[in-house]
N, C-alpha and C. Protein backbone atom coordinates (compact mmCIF):
# COMPACT_ATOMS: atom_id res chain seq x y z
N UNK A 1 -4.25 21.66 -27.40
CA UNK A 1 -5.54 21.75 -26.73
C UNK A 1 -5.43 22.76 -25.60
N UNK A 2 -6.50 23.18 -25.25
CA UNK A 2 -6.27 24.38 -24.18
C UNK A 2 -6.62 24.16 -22.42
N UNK A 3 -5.65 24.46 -22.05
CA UNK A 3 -5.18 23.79 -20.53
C UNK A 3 -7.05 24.90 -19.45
N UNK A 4 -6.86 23.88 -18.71
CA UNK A 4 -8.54 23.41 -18.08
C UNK A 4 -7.89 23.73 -16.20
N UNK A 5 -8.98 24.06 -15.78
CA UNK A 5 -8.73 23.94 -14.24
C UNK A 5 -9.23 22.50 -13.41
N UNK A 6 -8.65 22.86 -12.87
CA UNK A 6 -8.90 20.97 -11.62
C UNK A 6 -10.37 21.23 -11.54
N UNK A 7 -10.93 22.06 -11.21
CA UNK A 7 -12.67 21.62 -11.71
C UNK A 7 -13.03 20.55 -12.85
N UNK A 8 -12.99 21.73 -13.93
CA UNK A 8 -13.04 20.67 -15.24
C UNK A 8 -12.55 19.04 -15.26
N UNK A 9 -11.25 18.74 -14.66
CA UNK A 9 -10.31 17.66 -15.22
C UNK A 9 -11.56 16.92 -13.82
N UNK A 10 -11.43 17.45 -12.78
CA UNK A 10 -11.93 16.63 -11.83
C UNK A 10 -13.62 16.16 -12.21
N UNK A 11 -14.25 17.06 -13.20
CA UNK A 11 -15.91 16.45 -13.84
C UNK A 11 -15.57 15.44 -14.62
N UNK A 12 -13.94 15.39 -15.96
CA UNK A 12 -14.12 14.72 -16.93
C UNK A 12 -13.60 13.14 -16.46
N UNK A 13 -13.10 13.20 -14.97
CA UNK A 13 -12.46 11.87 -14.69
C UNK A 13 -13.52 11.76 -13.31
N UNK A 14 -14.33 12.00 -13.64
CA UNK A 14 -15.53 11.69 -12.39
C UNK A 14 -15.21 11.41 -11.10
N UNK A 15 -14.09 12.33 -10.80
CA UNK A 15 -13.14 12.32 -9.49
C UNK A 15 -13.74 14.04 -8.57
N UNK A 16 -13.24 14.38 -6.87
CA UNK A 16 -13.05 15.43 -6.77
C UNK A 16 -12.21 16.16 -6.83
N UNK A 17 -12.60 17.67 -6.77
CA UNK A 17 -11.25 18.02 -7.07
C UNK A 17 -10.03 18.31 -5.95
N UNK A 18 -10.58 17.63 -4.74
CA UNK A 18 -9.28 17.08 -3.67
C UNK A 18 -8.48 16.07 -4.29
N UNK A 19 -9.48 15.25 -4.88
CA UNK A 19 -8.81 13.51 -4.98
C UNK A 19 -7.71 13.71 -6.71
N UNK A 20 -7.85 15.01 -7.07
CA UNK A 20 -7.19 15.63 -8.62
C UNK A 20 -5.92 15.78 -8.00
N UNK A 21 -6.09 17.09 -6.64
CA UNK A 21 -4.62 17.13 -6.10
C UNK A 21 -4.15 16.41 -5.37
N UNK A 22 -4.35 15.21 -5.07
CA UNK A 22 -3.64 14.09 -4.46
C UNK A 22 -3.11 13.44 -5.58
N UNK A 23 -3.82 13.37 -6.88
CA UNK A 23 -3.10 12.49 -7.73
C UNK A 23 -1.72 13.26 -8.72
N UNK A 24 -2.14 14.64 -8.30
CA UNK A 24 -1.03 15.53 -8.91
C UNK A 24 0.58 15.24 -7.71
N UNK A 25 0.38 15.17 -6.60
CA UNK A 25 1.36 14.41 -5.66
C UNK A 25 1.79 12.89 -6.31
N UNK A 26 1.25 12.58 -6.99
CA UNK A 26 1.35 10.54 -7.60
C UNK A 26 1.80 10.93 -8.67
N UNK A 27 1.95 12.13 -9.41
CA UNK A 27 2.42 12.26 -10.88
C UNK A 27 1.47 12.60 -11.89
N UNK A 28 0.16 13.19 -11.57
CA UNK A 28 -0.70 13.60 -12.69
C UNK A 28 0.00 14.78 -13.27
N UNK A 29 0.56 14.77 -14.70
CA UNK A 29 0.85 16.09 -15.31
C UNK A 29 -0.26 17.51 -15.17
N UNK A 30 0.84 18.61 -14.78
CA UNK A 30 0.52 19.78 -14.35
C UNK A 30 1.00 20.97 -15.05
N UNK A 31 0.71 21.38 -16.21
CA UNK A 31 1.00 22.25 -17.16
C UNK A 31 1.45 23.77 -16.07
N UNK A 32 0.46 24.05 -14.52
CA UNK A 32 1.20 25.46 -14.46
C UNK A 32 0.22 25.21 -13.06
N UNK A 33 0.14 26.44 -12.52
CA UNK A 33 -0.27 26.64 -11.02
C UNK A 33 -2.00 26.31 -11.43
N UNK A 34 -2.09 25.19 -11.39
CA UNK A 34 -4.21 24.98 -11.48
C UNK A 34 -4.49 24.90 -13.04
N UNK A 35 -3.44 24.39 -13.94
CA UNK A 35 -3.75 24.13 -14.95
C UNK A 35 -3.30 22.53 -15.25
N UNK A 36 -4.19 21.90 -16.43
CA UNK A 36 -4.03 21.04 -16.71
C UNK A 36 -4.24 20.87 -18.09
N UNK A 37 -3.67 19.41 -18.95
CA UNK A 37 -4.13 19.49 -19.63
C UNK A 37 -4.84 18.24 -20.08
N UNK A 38 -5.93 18.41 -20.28
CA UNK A 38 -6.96 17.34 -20.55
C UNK A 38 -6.29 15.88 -21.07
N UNK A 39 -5.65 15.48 -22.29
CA UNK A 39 -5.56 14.89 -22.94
C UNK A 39 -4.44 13.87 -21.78
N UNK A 40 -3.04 14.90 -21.60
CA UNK A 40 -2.62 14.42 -20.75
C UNK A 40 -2.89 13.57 -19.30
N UNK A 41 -4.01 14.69 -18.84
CA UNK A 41 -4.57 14.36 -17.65
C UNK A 41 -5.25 12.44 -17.49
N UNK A 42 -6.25 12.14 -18.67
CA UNK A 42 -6.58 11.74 -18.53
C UNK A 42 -5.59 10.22 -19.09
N UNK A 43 -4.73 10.16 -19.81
CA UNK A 43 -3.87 8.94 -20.54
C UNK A 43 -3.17 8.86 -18.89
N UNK A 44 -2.96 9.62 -18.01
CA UNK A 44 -2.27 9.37 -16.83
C UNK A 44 -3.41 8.54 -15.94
N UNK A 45 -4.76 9.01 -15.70
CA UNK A 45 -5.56 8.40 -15.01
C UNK A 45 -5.47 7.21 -15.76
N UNK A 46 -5.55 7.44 -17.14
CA UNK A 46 -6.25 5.56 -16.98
C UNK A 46 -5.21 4.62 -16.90
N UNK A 47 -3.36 5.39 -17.02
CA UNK A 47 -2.15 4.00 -16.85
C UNK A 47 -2.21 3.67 -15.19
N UNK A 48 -2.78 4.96 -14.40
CA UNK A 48 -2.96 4.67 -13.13
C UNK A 48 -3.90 3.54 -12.63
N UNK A 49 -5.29 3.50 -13.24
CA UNK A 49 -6.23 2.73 -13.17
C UNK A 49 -6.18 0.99 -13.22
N UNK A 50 -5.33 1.22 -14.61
CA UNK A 50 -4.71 -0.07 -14.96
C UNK A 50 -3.51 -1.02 -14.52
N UNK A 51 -2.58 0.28 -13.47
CA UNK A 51 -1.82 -0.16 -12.47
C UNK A 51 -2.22 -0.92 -11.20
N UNK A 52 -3.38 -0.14 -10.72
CA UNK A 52 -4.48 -1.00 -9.98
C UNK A 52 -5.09 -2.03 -10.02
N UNK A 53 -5.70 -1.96 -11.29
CA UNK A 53 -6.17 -3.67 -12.09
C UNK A 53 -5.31 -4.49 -11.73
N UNK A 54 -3.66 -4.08 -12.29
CA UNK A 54 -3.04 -5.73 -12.39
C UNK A 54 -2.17 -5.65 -11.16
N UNK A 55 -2.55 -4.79 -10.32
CA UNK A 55 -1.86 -5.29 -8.55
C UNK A 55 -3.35 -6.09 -7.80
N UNK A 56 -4.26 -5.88 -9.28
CA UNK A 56 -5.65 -6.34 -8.13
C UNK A 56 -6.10 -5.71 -6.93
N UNK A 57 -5.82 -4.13 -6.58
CA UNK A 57 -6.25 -3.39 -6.00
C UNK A 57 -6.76 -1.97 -6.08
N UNK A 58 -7.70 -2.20 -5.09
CA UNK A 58 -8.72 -1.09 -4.94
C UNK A 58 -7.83 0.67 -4.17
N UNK A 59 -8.11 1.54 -5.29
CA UNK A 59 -7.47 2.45 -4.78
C UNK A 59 -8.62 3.70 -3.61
N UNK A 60 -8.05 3.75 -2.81
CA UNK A 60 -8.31 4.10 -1.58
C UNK A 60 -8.34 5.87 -1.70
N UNK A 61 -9.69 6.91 -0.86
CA UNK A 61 -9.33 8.20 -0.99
C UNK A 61 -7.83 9.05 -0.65
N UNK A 62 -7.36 7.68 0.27
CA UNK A 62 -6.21 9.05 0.73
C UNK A 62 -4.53 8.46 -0.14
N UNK A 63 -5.11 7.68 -1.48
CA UNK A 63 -4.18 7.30 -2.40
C UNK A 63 -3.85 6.71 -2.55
N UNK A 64 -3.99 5.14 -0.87
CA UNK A 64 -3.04 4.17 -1.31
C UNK A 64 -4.18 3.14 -2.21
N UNK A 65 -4.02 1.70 -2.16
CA UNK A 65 -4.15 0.87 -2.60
C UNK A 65 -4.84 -0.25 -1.75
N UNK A 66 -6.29 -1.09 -1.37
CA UNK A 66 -6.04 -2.22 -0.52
C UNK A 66 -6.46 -3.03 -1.29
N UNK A 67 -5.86 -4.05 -1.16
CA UNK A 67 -5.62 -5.37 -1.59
C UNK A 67 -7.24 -6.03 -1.89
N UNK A 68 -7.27 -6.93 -2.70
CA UNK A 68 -8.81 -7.58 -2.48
C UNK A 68 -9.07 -8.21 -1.60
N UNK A 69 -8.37 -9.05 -1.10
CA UNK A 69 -8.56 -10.04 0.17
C UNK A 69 -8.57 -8.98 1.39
N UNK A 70 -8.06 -7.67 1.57
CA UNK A 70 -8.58 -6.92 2.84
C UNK A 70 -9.64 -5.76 2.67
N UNK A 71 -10.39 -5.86 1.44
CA UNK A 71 -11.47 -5.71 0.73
C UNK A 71 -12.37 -6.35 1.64
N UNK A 72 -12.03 -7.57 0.99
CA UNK A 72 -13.41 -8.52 1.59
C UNK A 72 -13.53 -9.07 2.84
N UNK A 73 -12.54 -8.42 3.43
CA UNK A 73 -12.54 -8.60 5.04
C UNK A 73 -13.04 -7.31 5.69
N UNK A 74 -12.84 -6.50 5.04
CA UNK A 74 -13.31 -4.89 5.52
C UNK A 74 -14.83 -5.03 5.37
């Protein structure tokens, strides 16, 4: 498949494309300097997503994670 810029990846995962290069710091595969590749990109978002699910937390803009119970205190 043919490698996409953090624009693109950041429309198809309804993310920005700041919050693309923060997750490229967490391990989003990075084919080359501002390339990506789709397929990859996105099987990484969603094991990330689902890492979240089963810690039961809400992931936060600047990457981390808060808990539900300081959710619902916030």
């Amino acid at each position: 498949m043919a490698l996409v810029n953090a624009e693109r990846i950041a429309q198809a995962l309804n993310l920005t494309e700041q919050r693309v290069h923060q997750l490229v710091k967490e391990g989003l595969p990075r084919e080359g300097r501002g390339q990506y590749d789709p397929v990859k990109s996105m099987l990484f978002y969603i094991r990330y997503l689902q890492n979240a699910l089963e810690k039961k937390a809400v992931p936060t803009l600047d990457g981390g994670f808060v808990g539900e119970r300081e959710e619902r205190i916030r």
